[in-house]
C-alpha atoms as a PDB file:
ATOM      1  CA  UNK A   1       7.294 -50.202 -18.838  1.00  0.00           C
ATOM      2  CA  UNK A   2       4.387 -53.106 -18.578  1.00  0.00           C
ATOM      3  CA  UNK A   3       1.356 -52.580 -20.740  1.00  0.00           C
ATOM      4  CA  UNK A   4      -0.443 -52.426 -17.965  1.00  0.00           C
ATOM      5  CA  UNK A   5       1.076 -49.032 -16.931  1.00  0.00           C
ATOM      6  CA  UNK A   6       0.877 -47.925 -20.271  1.00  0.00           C
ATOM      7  CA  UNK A   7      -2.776 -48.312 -20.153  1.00  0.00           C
ATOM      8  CA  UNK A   8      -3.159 -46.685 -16.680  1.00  0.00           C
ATOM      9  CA  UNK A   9      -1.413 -43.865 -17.977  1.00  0.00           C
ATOM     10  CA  UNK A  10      -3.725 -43.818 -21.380  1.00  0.00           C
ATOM     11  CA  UNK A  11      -6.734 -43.987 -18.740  1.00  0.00           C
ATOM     12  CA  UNK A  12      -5.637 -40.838 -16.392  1.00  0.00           C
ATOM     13  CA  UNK A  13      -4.657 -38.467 -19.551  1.00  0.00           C
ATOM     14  CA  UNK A  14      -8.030 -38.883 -20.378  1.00  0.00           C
ATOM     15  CA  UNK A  15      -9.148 -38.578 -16.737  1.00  0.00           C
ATOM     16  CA  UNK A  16      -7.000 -35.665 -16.833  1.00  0.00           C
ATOM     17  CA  UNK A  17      -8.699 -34.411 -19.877  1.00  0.00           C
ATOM     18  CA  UNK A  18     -12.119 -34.948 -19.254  1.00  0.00           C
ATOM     19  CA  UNK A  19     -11.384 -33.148 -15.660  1.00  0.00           C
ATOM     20  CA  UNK A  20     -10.565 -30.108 -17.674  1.00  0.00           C
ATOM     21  CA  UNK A  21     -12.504 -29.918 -20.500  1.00  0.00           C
ATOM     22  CA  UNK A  22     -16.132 -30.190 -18.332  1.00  0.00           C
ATOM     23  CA  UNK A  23     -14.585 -27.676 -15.843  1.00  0.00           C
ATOM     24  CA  UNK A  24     -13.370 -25.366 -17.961  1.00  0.00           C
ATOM     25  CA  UNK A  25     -17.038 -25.156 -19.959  1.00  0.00           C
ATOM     26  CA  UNK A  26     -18.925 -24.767 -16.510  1.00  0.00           C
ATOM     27  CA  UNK A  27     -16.374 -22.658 -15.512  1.00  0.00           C
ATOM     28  CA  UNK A  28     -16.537 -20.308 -18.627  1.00  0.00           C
ATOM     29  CA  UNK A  29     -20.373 -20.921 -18.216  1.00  0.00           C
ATOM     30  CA  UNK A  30     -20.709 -19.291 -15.279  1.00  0.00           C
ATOM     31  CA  UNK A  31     -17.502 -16.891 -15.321  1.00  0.00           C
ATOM     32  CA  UNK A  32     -18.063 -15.588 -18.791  1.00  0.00           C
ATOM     33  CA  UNK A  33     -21.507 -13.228 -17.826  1.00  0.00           C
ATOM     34  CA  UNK A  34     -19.808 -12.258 -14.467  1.00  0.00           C
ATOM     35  CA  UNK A  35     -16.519 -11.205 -15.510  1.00  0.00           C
ATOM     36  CA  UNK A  36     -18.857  -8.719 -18.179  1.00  0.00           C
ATOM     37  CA  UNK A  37     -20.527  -7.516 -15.260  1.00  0.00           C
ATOM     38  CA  UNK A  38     -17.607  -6.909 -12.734  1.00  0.00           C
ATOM     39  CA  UNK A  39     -16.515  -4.949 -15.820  1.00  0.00           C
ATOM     40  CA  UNK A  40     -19.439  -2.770 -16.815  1.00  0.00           C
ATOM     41  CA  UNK A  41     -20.951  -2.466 -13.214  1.00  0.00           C
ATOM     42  CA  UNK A  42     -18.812   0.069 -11.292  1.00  0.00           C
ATOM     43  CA  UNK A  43     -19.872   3.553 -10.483  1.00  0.00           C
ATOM     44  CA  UNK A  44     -20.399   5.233 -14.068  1.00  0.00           C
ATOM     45  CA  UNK A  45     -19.755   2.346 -16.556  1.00  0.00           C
ATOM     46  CA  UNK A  46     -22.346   1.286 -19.148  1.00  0.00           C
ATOM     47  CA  UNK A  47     -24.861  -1.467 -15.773  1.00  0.00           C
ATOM     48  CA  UNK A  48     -23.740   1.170 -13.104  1.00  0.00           C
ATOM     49  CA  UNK A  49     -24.623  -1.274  -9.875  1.00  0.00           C
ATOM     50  CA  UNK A  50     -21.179   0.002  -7.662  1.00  0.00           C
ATOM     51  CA  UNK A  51     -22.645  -2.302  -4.411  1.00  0.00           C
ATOM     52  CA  UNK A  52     -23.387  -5.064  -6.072  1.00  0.00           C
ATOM     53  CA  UNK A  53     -19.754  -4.612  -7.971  1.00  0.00           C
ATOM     54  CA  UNK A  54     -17.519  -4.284  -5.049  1.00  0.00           C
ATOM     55  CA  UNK A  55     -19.467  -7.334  -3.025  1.00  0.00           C
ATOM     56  CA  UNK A  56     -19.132  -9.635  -6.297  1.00  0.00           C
ATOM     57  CA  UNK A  57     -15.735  -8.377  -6.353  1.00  0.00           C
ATOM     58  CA  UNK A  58     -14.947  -8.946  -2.301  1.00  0.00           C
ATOM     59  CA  UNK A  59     -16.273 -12.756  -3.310  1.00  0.00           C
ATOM     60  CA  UNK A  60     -14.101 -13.322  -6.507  1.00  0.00           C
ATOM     61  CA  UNK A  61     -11.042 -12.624  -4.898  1.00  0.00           C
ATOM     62  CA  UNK A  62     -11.787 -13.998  -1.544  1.00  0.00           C
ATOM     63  CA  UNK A  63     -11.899 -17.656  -3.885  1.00  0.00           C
ATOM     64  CA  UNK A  64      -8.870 -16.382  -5.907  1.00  0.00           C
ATOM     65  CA  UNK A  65      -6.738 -15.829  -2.895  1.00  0.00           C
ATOM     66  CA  UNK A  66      -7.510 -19.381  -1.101  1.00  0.00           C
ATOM     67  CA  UNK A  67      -4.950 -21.929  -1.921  1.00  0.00           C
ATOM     68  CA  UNK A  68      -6.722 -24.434  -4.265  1.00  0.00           C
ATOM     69  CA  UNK A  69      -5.275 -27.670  -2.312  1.00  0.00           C
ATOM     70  CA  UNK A  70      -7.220 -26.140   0.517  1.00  0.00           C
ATOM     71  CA  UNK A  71     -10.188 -25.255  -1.486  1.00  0.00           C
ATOM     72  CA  UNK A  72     -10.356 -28.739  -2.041  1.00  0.00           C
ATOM     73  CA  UNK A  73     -10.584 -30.088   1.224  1.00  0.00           C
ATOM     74  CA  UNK A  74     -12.599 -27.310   2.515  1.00  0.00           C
ATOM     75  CA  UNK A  75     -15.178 -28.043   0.223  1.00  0.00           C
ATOM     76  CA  UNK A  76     -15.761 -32.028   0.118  1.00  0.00           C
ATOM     77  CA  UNK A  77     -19.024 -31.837   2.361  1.00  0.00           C
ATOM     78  CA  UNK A  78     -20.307 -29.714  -0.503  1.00  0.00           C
ATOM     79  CA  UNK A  79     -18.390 -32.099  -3.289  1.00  0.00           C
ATOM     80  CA  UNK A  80     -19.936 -34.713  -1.486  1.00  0.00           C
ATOM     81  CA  UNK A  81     -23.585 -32.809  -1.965  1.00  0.00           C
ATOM     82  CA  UNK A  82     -23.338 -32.094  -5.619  1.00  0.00           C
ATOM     83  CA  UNK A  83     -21.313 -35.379  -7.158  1.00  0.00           C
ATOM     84  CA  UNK A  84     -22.379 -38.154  -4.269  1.00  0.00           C
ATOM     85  CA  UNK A  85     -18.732 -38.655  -3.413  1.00  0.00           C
ATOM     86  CA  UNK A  86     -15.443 -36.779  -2.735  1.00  0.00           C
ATOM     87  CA  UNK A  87     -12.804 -38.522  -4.559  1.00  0.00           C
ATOM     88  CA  UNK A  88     -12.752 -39.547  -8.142  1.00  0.00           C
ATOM     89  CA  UNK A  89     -12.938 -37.727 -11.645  1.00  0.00           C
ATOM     90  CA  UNK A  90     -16.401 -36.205 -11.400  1.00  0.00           C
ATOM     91  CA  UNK A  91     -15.892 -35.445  -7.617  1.00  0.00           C
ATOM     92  CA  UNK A  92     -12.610 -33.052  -9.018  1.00  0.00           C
ATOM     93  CA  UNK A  93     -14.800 -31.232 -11.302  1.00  0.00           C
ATOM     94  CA  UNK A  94     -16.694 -29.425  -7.994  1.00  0.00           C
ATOM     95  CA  UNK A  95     -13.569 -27.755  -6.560  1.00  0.00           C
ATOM     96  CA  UNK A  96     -11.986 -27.362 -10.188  1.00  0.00           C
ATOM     97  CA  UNK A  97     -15.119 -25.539 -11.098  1.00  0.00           C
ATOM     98  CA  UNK A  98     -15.171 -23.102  -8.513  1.00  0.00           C
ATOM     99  CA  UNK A  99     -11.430 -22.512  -8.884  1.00  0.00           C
ATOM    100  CA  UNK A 100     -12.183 -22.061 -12.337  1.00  0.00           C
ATOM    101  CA  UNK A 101     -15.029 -19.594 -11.895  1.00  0.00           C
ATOM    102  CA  UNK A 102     -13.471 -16.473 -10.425  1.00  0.00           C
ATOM    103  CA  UNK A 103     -10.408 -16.859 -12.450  1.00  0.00           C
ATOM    104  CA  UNK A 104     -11.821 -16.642 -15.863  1.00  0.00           C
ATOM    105  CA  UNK A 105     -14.269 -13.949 -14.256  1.00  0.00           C
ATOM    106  CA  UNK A 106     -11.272 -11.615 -13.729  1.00  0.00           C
ATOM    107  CA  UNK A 107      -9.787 -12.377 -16.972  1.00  0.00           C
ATOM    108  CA  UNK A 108     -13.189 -11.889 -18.982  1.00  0.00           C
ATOM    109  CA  UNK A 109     -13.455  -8.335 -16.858  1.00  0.00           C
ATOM    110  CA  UNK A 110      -9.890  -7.097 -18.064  1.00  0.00           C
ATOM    111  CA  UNK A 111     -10.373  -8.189 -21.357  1.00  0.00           C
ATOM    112  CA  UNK A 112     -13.908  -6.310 -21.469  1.00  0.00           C
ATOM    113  CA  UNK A 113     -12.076  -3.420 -19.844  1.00  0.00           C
ATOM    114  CA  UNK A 114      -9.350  -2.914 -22.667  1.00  0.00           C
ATOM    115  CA  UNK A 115     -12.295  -2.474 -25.472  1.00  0.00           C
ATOM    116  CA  UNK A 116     -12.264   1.350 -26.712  1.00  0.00           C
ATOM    117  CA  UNK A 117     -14.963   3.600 -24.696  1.00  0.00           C
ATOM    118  CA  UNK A 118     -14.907   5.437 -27.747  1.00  0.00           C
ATOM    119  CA  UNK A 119     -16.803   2.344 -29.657  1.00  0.00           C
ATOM    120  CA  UNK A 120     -19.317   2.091 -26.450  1.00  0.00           C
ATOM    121  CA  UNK A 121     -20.141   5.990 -26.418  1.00  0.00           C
ATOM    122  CA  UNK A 122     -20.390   5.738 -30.508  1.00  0.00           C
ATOM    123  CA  UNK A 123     -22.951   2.715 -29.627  1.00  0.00           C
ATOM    124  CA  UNK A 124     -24.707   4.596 -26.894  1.00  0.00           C
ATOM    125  CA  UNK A 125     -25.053   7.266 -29.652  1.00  0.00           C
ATOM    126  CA  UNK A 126     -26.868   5.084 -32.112  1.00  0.00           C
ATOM    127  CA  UNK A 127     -29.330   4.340 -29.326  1.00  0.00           C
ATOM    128  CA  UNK A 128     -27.591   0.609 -28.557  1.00  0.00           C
ATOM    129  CA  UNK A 129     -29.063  -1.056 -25.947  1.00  0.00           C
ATOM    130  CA  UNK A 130     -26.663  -2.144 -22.917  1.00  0.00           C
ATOM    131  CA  UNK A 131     -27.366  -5.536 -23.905  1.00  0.00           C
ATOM    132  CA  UNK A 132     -26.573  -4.713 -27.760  1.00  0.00           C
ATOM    133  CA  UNK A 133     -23.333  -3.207 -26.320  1.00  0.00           C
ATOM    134  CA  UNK A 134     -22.685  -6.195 -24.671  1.00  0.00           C
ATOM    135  CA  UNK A 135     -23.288  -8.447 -27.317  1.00  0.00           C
ATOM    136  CA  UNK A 136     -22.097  -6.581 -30.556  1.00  0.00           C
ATOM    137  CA  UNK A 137     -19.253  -4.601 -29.404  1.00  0.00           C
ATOM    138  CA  UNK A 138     -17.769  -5.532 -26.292  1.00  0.00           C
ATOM    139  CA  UNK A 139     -17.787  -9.224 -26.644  1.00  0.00           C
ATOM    140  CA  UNK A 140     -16.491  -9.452 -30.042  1.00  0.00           C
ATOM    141  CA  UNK A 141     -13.754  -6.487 -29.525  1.00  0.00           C
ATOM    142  CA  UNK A 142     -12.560  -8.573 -26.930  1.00  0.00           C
ATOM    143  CA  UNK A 143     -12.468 -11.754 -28.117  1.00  0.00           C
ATOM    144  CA  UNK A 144      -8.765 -11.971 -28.732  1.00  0.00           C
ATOM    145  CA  UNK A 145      -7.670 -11.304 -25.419  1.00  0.00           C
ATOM    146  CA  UNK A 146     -10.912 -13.388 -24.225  1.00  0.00           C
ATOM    147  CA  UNK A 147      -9.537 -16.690 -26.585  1.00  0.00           C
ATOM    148  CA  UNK A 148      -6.070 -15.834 -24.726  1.00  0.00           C
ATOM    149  CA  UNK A 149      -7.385 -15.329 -21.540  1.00  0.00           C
ATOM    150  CA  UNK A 150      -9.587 -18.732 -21.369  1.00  0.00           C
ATOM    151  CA  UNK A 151      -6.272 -20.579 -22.823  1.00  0.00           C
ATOM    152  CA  UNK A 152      -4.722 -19.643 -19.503  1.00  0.00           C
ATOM    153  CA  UNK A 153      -7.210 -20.766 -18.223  1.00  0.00           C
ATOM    154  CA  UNK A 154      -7.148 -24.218 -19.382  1.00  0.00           C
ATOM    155  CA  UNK A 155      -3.237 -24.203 -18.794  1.00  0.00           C
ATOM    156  CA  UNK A 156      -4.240 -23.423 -15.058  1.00  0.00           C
ATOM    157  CA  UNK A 157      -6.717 -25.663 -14.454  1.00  0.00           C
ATOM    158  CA  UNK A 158      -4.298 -28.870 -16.045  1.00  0.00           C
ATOM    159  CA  UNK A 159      -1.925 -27.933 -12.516  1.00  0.00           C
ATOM    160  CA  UNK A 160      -4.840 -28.150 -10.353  1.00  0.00           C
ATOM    161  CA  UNK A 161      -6.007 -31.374 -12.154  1.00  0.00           C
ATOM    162  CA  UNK A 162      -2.686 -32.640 -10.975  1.00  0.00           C
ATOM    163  CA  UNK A 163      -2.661 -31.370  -7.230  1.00  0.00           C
ATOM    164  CA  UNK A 164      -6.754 -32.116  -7.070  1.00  0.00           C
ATOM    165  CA  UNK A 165      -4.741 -36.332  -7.806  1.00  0.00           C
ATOM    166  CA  UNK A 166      -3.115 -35.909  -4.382  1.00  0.00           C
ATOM    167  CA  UNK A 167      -6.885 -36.028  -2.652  1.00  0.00           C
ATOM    168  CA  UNK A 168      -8.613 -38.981  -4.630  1.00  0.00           C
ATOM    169  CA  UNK A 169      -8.991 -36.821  -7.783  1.00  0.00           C
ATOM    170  CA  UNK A 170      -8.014 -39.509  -9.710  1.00  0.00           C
ATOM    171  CA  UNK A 171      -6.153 -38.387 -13.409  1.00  0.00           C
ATOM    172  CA  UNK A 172      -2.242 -37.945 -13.867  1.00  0.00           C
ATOM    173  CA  UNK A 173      -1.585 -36.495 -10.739  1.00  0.00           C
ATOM    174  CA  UNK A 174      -3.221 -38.975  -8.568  1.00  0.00           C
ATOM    175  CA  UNK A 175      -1.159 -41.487 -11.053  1.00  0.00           C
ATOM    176  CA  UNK A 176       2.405 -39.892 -10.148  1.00  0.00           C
ATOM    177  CA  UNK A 177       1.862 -39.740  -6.721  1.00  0.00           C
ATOM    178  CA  UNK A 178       0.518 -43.737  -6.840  1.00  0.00           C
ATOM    179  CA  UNK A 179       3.105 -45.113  -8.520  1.00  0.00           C
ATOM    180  CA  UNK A 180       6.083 -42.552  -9.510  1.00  0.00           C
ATOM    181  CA  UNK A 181       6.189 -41.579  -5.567  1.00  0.00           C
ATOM    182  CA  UNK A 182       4.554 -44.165  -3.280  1.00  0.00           C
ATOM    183  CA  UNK A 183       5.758 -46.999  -5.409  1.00  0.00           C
ATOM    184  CA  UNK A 184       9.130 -45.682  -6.384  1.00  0.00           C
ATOM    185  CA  UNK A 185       8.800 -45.831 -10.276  1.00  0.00           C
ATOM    186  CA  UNK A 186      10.374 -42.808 -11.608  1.00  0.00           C
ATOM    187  CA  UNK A 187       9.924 -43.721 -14.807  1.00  0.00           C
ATOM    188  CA  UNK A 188       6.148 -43.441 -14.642  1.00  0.00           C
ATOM    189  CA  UNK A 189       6.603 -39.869 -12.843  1.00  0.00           C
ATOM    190  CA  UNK A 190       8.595 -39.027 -15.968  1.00  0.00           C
ATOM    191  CA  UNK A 191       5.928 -40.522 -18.143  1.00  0.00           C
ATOM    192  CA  UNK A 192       3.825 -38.287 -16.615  1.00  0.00           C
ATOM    193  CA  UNK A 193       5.612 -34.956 -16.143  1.00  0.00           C
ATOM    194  CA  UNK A 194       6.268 -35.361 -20.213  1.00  0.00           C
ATOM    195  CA  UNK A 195       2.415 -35.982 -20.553  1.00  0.00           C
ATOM    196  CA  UNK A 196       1.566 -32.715 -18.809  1.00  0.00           C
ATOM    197  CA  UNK A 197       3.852 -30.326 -20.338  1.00  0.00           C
ATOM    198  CA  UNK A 198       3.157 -31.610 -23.497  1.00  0.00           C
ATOM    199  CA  UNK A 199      -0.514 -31.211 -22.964  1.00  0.00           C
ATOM    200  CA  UNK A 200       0.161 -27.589 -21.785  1.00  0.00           C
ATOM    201  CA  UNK A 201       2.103 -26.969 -24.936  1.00  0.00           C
ATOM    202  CA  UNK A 202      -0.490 -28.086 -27.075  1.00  0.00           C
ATOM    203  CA  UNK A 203      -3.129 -25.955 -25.530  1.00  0.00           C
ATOM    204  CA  UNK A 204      -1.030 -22.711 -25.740  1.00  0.00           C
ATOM    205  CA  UNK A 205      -0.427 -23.037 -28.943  1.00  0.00           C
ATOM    206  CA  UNK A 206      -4.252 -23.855 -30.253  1.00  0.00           C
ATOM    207  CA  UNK A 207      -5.031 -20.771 -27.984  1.00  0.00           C
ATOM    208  CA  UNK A 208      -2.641 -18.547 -29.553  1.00  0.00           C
ATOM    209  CA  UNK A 209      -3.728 -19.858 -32.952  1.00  0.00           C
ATOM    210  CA  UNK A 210      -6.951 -19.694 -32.535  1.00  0.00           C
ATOM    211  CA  UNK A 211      -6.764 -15.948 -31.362  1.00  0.00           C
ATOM    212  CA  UNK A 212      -4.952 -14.589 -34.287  1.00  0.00           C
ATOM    213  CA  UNK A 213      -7.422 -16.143 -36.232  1.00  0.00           C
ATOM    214  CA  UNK A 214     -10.287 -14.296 -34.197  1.00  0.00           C
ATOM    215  CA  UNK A 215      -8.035 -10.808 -34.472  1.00  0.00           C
ATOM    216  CA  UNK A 216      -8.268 -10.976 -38.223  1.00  0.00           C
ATOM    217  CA  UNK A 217     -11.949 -11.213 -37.912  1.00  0.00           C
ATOM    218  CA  UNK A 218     -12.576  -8.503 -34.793  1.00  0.00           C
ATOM    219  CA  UNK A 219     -14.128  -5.642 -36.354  1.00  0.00           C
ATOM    220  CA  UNK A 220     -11.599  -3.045 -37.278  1.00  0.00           C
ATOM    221  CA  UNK A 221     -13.023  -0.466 -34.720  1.00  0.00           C
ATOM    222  CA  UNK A 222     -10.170  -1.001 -31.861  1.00  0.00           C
ATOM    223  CA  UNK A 223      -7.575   2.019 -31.214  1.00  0.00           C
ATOM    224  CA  UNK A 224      -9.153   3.940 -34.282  1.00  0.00           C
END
């Protein structure tokens, strides 16, 4: 393998990476206070707003359940609005973004949903604000399965980083397809399969550290 290829593939893990990482913050950004409000807001829950719940809901999965390849494409004239282009690394962050957003919105909402009522009626008790709630006893109850839940995340959004390659996305997808496929060097698909897994390896296994280290620290309060 030339050094030349071994510095493509050095620039599109970092494409690849940079991809992610910005996603993944806008995406927890914006998905982190909606997924605590799909959770709380349904008829008799601590922000009871049922309308607004279901029509949130009706758009989360209405994302969730479009294919993200076609996501993609469907949304370049918007791409096109917010980066000034369609194709490239910073271009990918628009559709990896909103792919991102409902996602980690449903898995903030069942993490949210598996904290104790018994520790939000004993807060209610103590005269806890909703946004006290929110902030001292919800969020930090479910923080585990929050960590967890944004490592999938991140595992999730490395495969669309690789399919987003296959439209101008640039990274190690749009590298496999360039020269493991088009050009017929199977040795630089390889390269790059190896690159990915091992990335997704590494990430699950921070995540899963990271949350047993965030368990030990939760407040004692869960399934007492």
């Amino acid at each position: 393998m030339s050094a030349n290829v071994i510095n493509l593939l050095l620039d599109a893990t970092w494409q690849t990476l940079y991809m992610v990482a910005v996603s993944t913050i806008l995406g927890t950004i914006l998905g982190l206070p909606l997924g605590v409000f799909l959770a709380i807001s349904q008829r008799g829950e601590l922000l009871s707003q049922p309308w607004v719940n279901k029509v949130l809901g009706l758009v989360v999965n209405a994302t969730r359940s479009v294919p993200f390849i076609i996501l993609v494409v469907a949304i370049i004239p918007f791409t096109r609005m917010i980066a000034g282009t369609s194709i490239g690394t910073t271009a990918a962050i628009v559709p990896l973004t909103i792919a991102a957003v409902p996602f980690i919105a449903r898995l903030i909402e069942n993490a949210i949903r598996e904290v104790d009522s018994g520790l939000i009626e004993a807060a209610r008790a103590m005269g806890a604000t909703p946004l006290q709630i929110i902030r001292k006893v919800l969020i930090p109850e479910a923080l585990p399965s929050i960590t967890l839940g944004l490592t999938l995340a991140v595992v999730s959004l490395i495969g669309y980083s690789a399919m987003v390659g296959a439209v101008g996305g640039e990274g190690l997808g749009d590298l496999g397809i360039r020269y493991g496929y088009q050009r017929f060097m199977p040795e630089v698909m390889g390269v790059v399969v190896v690159i990915l897994v091992v990335l997704v390896q590494l990430v699950q296994s921070i995540g899963e550290w990271i949350a047993a280290k965030v368990d030990k620290r939760a407040p004692k309060g869960r399934g007492q």
